[in-house]
C-alpha atoms as a PDB file:
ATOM      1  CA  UNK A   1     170.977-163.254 -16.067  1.00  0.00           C
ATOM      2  CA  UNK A   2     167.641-162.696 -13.572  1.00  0.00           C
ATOM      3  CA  UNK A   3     165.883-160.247 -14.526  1.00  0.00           C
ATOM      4  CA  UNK A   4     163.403-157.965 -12.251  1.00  0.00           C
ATOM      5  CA  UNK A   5     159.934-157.771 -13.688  1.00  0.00           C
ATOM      6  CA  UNK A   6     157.913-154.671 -14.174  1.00  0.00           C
ATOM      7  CA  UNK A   7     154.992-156.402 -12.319  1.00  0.00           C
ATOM      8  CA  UNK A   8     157.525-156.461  -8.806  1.00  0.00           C
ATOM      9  CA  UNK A   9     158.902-153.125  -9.325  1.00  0.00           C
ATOM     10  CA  UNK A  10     155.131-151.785  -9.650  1.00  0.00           C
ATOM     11  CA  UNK A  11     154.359-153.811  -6.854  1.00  0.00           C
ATOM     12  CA  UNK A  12     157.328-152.189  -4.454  1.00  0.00           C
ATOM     13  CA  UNK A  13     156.693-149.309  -5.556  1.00  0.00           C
ATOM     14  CA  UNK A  14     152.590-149.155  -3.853  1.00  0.00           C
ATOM     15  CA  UNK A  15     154.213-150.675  -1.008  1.00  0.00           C
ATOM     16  CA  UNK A  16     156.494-147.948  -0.505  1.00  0.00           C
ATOM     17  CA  UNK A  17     154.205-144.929  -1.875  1.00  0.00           C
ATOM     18  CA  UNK A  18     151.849-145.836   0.710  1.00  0.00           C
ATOM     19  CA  UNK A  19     154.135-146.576   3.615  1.00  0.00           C
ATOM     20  CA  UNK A  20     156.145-143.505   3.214  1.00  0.00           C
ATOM     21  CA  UNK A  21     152.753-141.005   3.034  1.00  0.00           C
ATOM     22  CA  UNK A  22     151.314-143.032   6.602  1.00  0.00           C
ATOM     23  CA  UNK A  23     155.302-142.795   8.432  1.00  0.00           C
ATOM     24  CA  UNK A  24     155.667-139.144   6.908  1.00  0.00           C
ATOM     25  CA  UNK A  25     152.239-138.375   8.781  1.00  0.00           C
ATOM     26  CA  UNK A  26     154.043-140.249  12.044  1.00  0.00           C
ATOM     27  CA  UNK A  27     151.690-143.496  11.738  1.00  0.00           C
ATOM     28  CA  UNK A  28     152.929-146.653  12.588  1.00  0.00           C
ATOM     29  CA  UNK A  29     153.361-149.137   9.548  1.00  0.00           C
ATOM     30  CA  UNK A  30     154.575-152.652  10.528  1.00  0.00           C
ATOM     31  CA  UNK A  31     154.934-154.782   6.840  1.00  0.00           C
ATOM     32  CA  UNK A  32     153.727-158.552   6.762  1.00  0.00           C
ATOM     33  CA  UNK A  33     156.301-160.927   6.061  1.00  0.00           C
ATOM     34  CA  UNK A  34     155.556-162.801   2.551  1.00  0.00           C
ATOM     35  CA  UNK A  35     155.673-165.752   4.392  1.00  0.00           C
ATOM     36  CA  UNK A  36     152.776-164.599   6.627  1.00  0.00           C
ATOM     37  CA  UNK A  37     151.003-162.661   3.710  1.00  0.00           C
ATOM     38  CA  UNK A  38     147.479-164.303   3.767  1.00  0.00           C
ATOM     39  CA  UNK A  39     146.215-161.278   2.137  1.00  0.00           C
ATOM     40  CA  UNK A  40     147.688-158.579   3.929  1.00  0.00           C
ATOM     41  CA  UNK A  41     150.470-156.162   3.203  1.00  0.00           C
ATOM     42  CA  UNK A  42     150.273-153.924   6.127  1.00  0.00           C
ATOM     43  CA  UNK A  43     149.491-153.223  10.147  1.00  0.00           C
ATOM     44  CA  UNK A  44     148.751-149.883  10.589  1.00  0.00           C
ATOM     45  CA  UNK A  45     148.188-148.320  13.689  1.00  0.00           C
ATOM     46  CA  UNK A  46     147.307-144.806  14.133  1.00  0.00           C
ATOM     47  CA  UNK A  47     148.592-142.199  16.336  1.00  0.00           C
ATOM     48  CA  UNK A  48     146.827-138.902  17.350  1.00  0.00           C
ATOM     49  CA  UNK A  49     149.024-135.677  18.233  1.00  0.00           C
ATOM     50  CA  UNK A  50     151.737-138.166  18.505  1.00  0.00           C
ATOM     51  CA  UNK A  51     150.411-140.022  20.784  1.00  0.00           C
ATOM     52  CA  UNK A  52     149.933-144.236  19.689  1.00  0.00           C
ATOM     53  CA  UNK A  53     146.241-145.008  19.457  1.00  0.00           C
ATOM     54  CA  UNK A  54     144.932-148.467  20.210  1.00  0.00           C
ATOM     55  CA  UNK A  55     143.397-148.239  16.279  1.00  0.00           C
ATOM     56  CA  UNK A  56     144.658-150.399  13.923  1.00  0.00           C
ATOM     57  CA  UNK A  57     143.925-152.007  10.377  1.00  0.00           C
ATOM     58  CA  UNK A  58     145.355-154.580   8.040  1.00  0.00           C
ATOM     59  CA  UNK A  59     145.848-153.120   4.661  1.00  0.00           C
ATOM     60  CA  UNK A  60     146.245-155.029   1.139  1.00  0.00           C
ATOM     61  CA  UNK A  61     148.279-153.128  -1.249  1.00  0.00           C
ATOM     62  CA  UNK A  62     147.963-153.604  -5.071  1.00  0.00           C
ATOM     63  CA  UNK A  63     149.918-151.675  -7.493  1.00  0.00           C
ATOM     64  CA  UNK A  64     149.433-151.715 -11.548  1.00  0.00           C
ATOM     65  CA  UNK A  65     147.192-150.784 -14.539  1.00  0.00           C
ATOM     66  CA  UNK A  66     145.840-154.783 -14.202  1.00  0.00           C
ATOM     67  CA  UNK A  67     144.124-153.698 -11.406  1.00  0.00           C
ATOM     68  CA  UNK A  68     142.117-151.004 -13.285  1.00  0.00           C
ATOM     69  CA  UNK A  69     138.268-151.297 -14.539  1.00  0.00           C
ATOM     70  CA  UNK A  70     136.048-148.825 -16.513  1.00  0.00           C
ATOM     71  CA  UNK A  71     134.298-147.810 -13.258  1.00  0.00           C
ATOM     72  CA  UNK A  72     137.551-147.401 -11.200  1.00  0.00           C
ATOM     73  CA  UNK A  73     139.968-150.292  -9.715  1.00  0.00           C
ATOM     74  CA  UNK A  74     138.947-153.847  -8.216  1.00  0.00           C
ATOM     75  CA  UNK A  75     141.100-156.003  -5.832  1.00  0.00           C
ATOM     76  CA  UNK A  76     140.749-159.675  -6.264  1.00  0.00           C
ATOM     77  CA  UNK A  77     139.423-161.283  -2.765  1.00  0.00           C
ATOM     78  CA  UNK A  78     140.270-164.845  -3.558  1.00  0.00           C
ATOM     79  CA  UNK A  79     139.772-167.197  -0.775  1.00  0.00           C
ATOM     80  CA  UNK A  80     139.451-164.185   2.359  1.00  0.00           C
ATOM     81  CA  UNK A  81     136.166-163.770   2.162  1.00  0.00           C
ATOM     82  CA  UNK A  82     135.458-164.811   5.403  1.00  0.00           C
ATOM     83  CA  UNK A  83     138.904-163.246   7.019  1.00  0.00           C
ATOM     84  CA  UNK A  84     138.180-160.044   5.609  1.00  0.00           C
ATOM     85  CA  UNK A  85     134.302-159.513   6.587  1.00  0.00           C
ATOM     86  CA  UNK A  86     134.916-161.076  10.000  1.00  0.00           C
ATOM     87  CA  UNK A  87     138.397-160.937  11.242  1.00  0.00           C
ATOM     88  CA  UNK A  88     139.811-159.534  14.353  1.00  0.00           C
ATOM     89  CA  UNK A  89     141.048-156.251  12.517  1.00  0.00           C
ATOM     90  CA  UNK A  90     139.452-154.700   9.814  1.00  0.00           C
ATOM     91  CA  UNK A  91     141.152-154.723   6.063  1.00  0.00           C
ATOM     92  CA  UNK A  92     141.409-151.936   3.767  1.00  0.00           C
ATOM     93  CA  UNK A  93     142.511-152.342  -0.026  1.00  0.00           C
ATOM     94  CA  UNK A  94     144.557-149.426  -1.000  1.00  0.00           C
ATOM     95  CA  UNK A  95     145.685-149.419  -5.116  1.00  0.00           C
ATOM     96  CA  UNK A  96     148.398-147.659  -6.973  1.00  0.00           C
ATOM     97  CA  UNK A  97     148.279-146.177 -10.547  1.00  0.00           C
ATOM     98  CA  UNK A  98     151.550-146.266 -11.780  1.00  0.00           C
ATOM     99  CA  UNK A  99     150.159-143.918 -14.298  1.00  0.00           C
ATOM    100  CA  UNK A 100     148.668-141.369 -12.301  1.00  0.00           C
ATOM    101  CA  UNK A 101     150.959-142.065  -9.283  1.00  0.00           C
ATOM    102  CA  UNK A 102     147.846-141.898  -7.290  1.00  0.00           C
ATOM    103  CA  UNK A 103     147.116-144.023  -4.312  1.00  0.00           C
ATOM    104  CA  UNK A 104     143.326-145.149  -4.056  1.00  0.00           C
ATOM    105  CA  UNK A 105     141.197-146.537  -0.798  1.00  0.00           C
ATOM    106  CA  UNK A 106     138.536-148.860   0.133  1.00  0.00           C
ATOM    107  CA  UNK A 107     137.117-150.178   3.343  1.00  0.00           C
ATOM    108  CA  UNK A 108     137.211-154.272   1.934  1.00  0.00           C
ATOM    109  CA  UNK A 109     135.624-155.518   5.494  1.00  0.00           C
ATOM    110  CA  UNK A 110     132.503-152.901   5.021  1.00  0.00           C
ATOM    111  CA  UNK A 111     131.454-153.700   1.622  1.00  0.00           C
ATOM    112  CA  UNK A 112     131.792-157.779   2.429  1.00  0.00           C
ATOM    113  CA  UNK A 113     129.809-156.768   5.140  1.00  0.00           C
ATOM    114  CA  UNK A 114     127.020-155.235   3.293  1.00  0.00           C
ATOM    115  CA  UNK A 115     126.884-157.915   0.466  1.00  0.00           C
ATOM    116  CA  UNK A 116     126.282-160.678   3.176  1.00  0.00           C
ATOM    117  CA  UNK A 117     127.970-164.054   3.576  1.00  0.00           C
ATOM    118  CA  UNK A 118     125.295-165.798   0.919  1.00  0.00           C
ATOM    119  CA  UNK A 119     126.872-163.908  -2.093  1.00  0.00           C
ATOM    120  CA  UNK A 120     129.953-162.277  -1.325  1.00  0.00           C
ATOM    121  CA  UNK A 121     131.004-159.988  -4.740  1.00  0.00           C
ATOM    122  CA  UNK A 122     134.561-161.569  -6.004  1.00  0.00           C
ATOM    123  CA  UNK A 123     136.495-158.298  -6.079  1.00  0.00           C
ATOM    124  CA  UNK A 124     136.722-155.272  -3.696  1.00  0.00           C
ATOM    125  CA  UNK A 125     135.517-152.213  -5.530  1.00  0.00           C
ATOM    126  CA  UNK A 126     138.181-148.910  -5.238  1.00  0.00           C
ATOM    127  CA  UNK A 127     136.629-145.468  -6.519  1.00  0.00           C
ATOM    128  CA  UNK A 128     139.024-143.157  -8.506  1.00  0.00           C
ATOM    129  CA  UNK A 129     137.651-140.807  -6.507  1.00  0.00           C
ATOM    130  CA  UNK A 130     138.726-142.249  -3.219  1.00  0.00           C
ATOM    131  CA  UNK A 131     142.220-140.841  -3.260  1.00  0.00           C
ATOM    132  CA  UNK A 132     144.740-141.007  -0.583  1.00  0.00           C
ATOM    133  CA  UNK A 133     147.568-138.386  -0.249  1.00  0.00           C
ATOM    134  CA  UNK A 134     148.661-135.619   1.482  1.00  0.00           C
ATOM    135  CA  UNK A 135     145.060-133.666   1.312  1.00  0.00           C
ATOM    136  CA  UNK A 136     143.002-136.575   2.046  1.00  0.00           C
ATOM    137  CA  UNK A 137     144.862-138.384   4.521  1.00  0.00           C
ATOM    138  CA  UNK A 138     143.258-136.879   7.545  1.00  0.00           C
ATOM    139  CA  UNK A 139     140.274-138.005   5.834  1.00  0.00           C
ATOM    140  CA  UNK A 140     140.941-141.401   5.407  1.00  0.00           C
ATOM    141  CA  UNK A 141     142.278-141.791   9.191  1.00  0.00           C
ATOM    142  CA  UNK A 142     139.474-140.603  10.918  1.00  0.00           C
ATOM    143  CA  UNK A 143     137.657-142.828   9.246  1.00  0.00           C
ATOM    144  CA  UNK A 144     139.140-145.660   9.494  1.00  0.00           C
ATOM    145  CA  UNK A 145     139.623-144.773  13.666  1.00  0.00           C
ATOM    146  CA  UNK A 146     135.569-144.182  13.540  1.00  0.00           C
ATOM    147  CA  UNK A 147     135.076-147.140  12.033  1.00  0.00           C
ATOM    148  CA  UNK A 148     137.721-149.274  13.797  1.00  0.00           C
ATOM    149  CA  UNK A 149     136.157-148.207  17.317  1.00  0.00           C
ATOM    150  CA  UNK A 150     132.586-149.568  16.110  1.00  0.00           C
ATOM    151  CA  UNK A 151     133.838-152.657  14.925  1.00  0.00           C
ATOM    152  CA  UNK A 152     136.039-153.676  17.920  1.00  0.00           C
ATOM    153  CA  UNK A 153     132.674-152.950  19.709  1.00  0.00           C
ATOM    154  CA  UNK A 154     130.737-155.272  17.730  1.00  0.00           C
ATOM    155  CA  UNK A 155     133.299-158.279  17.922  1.00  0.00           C
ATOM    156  CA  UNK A 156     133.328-157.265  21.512  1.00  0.00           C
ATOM    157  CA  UNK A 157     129.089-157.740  21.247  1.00  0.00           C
ATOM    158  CA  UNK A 158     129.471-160.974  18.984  1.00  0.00           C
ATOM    159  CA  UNK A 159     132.270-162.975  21.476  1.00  0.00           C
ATOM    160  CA  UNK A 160     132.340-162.238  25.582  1.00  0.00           C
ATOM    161  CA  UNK A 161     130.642-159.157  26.694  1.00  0.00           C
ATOM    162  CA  UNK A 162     126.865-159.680  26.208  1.00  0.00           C
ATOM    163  CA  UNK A 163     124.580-157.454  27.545  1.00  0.00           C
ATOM    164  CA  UNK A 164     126.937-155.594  29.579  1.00  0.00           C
ATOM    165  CA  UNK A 165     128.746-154.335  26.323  1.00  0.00           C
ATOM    166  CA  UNK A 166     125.390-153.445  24.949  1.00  0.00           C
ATOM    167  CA  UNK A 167     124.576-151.700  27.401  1.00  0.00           C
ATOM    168  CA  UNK A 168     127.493-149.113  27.462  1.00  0.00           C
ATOM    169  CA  UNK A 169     127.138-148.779  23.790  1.00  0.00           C
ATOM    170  CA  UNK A 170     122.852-147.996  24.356  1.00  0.00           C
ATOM    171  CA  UNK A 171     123.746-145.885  27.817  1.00  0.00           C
ATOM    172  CA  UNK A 172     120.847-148.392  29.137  1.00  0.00           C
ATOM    173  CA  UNK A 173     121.125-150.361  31.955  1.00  0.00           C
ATOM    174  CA  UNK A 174     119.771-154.061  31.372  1.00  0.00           C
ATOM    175  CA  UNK A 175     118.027-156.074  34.146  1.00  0.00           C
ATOM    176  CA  UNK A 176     118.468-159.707  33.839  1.00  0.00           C
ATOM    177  CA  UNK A 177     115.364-160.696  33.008  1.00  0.00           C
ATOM    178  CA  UNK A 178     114.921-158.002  29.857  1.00  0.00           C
ATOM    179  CA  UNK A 179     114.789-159.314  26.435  1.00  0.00           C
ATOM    180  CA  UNK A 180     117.829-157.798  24.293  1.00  0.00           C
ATOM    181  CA  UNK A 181     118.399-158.593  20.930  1.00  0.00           C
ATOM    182  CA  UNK A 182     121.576-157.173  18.821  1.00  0.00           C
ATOM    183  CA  UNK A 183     122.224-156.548  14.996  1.00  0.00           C
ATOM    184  CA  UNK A 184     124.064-154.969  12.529  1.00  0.00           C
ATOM    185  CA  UNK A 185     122.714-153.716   9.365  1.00  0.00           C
ATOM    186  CA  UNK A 186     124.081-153.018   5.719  1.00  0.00           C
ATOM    187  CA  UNK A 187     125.062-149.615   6.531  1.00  0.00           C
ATOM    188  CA  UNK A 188     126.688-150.997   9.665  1.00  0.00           C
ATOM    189  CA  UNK A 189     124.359-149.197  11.508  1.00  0.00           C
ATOM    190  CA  UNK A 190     124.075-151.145  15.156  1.00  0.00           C
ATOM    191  CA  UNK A 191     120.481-151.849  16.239  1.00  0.00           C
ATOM    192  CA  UNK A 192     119.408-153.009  19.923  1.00  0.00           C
ATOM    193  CA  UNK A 193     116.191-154.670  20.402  1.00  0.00           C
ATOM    194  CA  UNK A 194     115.155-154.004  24.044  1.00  0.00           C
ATOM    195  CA  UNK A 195     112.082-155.231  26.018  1.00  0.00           C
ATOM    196  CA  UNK A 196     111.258-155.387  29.438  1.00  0.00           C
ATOM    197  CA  UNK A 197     108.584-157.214  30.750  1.00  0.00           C
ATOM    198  CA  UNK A 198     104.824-155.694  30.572  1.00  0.00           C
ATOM    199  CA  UNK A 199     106.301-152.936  28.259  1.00  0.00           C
ATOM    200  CA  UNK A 200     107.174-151.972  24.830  1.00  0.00           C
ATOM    201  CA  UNK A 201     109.687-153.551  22.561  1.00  0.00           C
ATOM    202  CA  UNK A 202     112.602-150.408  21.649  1.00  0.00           C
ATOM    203  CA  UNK A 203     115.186-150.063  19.271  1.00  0.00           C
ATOM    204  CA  UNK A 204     118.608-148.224  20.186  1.00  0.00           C
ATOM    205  CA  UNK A 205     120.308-147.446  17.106  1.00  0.00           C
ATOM    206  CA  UNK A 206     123.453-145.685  16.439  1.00  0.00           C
ATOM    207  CA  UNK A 207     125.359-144.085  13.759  1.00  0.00           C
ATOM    208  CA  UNK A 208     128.403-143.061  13.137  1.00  0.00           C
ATOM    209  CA  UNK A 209     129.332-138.846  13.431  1.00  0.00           C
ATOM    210  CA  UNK A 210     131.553-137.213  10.620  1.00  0.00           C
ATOM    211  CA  UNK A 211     132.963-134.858  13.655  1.00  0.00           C
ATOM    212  CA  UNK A 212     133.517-138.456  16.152  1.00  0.00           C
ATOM    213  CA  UNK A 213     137.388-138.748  15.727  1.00  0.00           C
ATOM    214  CA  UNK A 214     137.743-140.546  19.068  1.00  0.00           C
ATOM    215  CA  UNK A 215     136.568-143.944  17.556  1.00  0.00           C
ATOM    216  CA  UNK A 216     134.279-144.049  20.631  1.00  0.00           C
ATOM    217  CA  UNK A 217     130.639-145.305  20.678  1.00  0.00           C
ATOM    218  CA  UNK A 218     127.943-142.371  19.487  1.00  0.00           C
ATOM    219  CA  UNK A 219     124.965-142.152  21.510  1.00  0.00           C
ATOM    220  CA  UNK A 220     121.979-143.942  20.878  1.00  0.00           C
ATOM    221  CA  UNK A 221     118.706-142.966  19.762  1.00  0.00           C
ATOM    222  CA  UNK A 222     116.183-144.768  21.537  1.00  0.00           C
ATOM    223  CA  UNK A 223     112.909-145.158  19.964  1.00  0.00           C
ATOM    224  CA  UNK A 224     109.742-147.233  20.953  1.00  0.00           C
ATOM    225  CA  UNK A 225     109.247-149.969  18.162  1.00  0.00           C
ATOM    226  CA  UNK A 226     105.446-150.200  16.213  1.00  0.00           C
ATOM    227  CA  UNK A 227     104.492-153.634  18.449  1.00  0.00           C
ATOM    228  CA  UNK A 228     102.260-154.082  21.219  1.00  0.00           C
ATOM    229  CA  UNK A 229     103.645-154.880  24.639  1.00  0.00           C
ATOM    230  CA  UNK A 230     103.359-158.496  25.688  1.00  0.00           C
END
């Protein structure tokens, strides 16, 4: 007779700790088919008051002890290295400890990110501290939304808009004939190179704010670089 392993009912069971805290705090969870799963479990898209946002993230769910390390949990990244760091939607890697019954977050697209594409780490670090329930939740949305909002800007940057995109995000607005530059840096911090001609090179840079729940672009700080003017 077939015979359900412990490793499934684990498994179903992080699926459905995680789904029911996000529905029970009226967010919208939409489950990936197996047969689409290339290394997602989840769309999530977030509401605000009740209202539907436009923020949304993939989510891989892991549930069981094989997923615990002596500095916290890891989630394998396999062959989505490049899905992950520079997809359309951001993924975060959520694990549950079927011993603690605790649910446990990390943003997997930020720290790709931050390693770089020349030696991307093979697992997804999760903190034991990161934990998501009830308290933390409202936490964890915001800031996912904050971050969300900065990286649909930066595709934005990266595909079709150009200059006029960076200019919303640096409230500057470009001439045709100025030199702009755009990067992003390991703490996903955006930096704008600006020059115009017969003046200074400047750098825009932005941060994200702990209070910015909107997942709209923070101002920038504009600052005139250390290089003489050509």
């Amino acid at each position: 007779m077939p015979k359900i392993s412990k490793g499934r009912r684990v498994g179903q069971a992080a699926v459905n700790a995680l789904r029911t805290l996000l529905e029970d705090h009226d967010h919208i969870v939409q489950e990936i088919s197996g047969q689409n799963d290339f290394g997602e479990d989840f769309y999530v898209t977030f509401t605000d008051d009740g209202d539907v946002t436009s923020d949304t993230i993939k989510v891989q769910v892991k549930g069981g002890d094989k997923w615990r390390r002596g500095n916290g949990y890891a989630v394998p990244i396999g062959q989505h290295v490049d899905t992950w760091a520079n997809g359309n939607i951001p993924v975060y890697c959520v694990v549950y400890d079927p011993d603690t019954k605790r649910l446990h977050w990390a943003n997997g697209t930020q720290q790709l990110r931050r390693f770089g594409p020349l030696s991307p780490p093979r697992f997804i670090g999760v903190s034991p501290n990161a934990v998501l329930d009830a308290t933390t939740i409202d936490f964890f949305v915001a800031q996912a939304r904050r971050y969300v909002g900065r990286y649909r800007g930066r595709q934005a940057v990266l595909t079709h808009l150009g200059e006029t995109h960076l200019g919303e995000m640096s409230g500057v607005e470009f001439d045709p004939t100025d030199h702009v530059l755009h990067f992003v840096n390991g703490d996903d911090e955006d930096l704008i190179f600006w020059k115009r001609r017969g003046t200074w090179w400047r750098l825009c840079c932005s941060a994200p704010k702990a209070g910015n729940r909107s997942g709209s672009w923070p101002p920038m700080i504009m600052r005139r670089c250390v290089r003489a003017s050509c």
